[in-house]
Protein backbone atom coordinates (compact mmCIF):
# COMPACT_ATOMS: atom_id res chain seq x y z
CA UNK A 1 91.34 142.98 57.15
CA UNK A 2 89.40 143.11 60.41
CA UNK A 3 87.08 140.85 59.48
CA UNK A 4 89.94 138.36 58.36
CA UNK A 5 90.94 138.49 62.04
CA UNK A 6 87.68 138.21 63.87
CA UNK A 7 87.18 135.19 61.75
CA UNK A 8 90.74 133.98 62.42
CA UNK A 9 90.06 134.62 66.22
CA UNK A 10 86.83 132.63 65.68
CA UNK A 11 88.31 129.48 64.32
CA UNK A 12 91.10 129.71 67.03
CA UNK A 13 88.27 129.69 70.04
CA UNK A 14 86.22 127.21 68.11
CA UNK A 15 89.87 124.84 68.11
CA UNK A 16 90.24 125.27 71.65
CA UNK A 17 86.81 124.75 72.52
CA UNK A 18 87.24 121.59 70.58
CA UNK A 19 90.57 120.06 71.87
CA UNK A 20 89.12 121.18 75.55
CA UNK A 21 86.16 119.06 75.07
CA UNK A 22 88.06 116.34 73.59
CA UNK A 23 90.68 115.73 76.69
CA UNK A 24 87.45 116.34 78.69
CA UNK A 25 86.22 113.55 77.16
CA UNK A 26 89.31 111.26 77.74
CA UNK A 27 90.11 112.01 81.07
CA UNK A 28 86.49 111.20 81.84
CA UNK A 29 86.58 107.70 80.06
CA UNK A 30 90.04 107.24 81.91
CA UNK A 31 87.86 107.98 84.84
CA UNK A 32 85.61 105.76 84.53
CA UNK A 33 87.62 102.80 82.95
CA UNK A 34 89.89 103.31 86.47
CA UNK A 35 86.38 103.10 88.72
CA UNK A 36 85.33 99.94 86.57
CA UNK A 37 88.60 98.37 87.39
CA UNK A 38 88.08 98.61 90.54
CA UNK A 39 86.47 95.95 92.75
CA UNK A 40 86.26 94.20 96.22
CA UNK A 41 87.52 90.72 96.96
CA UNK A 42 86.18 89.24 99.71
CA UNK A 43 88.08 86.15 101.49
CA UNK A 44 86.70 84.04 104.99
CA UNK A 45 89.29 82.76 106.82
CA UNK A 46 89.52 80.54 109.83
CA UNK A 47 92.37 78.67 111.48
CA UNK A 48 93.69 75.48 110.54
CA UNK A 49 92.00 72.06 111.66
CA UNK A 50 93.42 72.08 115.50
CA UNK A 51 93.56 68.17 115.47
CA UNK A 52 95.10 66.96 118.56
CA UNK A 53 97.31 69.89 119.25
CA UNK A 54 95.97 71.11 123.08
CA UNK A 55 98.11 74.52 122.55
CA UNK A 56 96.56 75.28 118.88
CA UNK A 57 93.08 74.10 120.43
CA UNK A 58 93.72 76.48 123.01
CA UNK A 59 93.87 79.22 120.73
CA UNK A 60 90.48 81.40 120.36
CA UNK A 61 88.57 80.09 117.21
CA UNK A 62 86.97 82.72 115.40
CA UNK A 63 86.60 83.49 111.77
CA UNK A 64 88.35 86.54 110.17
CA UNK A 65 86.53 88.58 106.73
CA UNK A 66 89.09 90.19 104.84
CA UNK A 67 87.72 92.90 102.45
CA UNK A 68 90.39 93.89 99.57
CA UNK A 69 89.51 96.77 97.64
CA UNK A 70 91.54 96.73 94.36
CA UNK A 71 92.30 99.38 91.58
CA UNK A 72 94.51 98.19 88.87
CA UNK A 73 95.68 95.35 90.64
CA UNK A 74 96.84 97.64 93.22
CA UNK A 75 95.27 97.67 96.80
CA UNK A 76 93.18 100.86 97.72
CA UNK A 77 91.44 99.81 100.62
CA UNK A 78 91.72 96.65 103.54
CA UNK A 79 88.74 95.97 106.21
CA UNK A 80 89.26 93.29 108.42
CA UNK A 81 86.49 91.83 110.47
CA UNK A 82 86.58 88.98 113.53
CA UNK A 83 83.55 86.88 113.97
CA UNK A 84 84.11 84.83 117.34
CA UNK A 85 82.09 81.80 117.81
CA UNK A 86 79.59 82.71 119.68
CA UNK A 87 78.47 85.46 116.92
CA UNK A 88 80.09 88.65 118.64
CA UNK A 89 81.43 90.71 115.89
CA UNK A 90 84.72 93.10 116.31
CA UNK A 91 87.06 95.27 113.82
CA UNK A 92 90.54 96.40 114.66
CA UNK A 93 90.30 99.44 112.55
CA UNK A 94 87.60 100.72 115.58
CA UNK A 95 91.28 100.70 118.28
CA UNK A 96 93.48 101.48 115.56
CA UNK A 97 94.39 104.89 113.06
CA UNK A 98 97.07 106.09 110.82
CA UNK A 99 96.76 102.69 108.32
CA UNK A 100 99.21 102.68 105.94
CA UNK A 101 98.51 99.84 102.83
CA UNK A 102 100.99 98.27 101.32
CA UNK A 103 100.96 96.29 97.76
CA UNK A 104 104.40 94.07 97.75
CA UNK A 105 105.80 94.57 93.80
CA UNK A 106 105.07 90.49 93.37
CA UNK A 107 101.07 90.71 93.23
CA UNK A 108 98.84 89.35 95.30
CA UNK A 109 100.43 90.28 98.66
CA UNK A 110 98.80 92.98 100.84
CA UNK A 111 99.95 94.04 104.17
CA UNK A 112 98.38 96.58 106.34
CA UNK A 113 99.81 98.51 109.01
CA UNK A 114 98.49 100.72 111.75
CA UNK A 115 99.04 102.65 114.96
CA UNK A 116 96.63 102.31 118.00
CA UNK A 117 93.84 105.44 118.35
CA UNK A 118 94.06 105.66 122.36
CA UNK A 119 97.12 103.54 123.11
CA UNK A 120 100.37 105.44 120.95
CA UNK A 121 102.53 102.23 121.65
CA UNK A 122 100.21 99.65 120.13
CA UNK A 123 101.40 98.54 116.15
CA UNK A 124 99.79 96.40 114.36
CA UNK A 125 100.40 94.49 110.98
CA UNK A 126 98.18 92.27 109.09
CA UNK A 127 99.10 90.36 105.56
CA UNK A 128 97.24 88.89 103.09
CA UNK A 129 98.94 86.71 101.17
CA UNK A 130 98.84 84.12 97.99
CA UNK A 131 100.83 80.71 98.31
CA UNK A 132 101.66 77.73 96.33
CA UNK A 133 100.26 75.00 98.02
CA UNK A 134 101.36 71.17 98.02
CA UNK A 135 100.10 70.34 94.87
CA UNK A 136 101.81 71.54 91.48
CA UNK A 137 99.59 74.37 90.43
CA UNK A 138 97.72 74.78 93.71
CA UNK A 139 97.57 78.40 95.21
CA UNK A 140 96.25 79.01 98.28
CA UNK A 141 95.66 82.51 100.84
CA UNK A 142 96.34 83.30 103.88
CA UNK A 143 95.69 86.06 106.43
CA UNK A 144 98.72 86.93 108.93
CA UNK A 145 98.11 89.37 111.50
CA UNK A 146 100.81 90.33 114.70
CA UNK A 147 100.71 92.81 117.36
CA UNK A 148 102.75 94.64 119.12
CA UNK A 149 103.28 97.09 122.26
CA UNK A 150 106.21 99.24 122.80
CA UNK A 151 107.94 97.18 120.58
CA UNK A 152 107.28 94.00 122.17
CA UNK A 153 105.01 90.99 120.57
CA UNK A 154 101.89 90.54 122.09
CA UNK A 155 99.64 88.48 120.01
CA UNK A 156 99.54 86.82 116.31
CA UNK A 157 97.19 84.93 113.75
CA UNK A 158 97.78 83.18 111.25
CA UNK A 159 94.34 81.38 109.15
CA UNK A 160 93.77 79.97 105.93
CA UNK A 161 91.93 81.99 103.54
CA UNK A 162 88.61 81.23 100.76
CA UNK A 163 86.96 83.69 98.12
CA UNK A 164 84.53 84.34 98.35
């Protein structure tokens, strides 16, 4: 009778070791199928031809790179860089923390939102956006970004967006 039992306890281990391994097994290719999914769109983005409009021309040209990390369709990560004219490079996450990233239930609308490091009244919100353009069947993007201090509106951009 013992023996029955050490064998029964046996086969009982060897099952558990088994179904462990298994769900082992298919969490890690749920893993991995999740890390495969995910990938980084890239858009450049620069304002709208300013034509003969002296208060858009007055506006500083630069070019905006919008980085849109995406897992599942969802987004998990937004870097946005400025590229002024004359080369000089900046990033608003460098005077801003606390980002909070927001994927709007429609697809392929992103918005960003964060708090400023060293100044507690700065807010800023950024928005990346897919549009249907003039055409039937055209789409196009474009980046939106505002900014605000103690609650007031200090600054906003609006560019159109390509891949990249």
């Amino acid at each position: 009778m013992e023996a029955v039992m050490s064998k029964l306890r046996l086969a009982c281990v060897a099952c558990a070791a088994l179904a462990s391994a298994t769900s082992a097994q298919a969490l890690k290719a749920q893993m991995n199928a999740s890390e495969r999914e995910a990938g980084t769109q890239t858009f450049k983005c620069k304002p709208v031809e300013t034509g003969q409009n002296r208060i858009v021309a007055a506006d500083p040209s630069r070019t905006v790179i919008v980085n849109l990390i995406l897992t599942r369709d969802k987004a998990t990560g937004f870097k946005v860089s400025y590229i002024e004219d004359n080369g000089e490079k900046s990033d608003p996450g460098n005077k801003t923390k606390s980002w909070l990233l927001v994927t709007m239930p429609s697809g392929h609308d992103y918005h960003w939102y964060a708090a400023g490091s060293r100044q507690p009244n700065l807010l800023m919100h950024g928005r990346l956006f897919e549009q249907a353009g003039a055409r039937e069947g055209e789409k196009r993007w474009l980046y939106y970004e505002e900014q605000f201090e103690a609650g007031l509106k200090t600054g906003d951009l609006q560019v159109a967006c390509a891949k990249e």
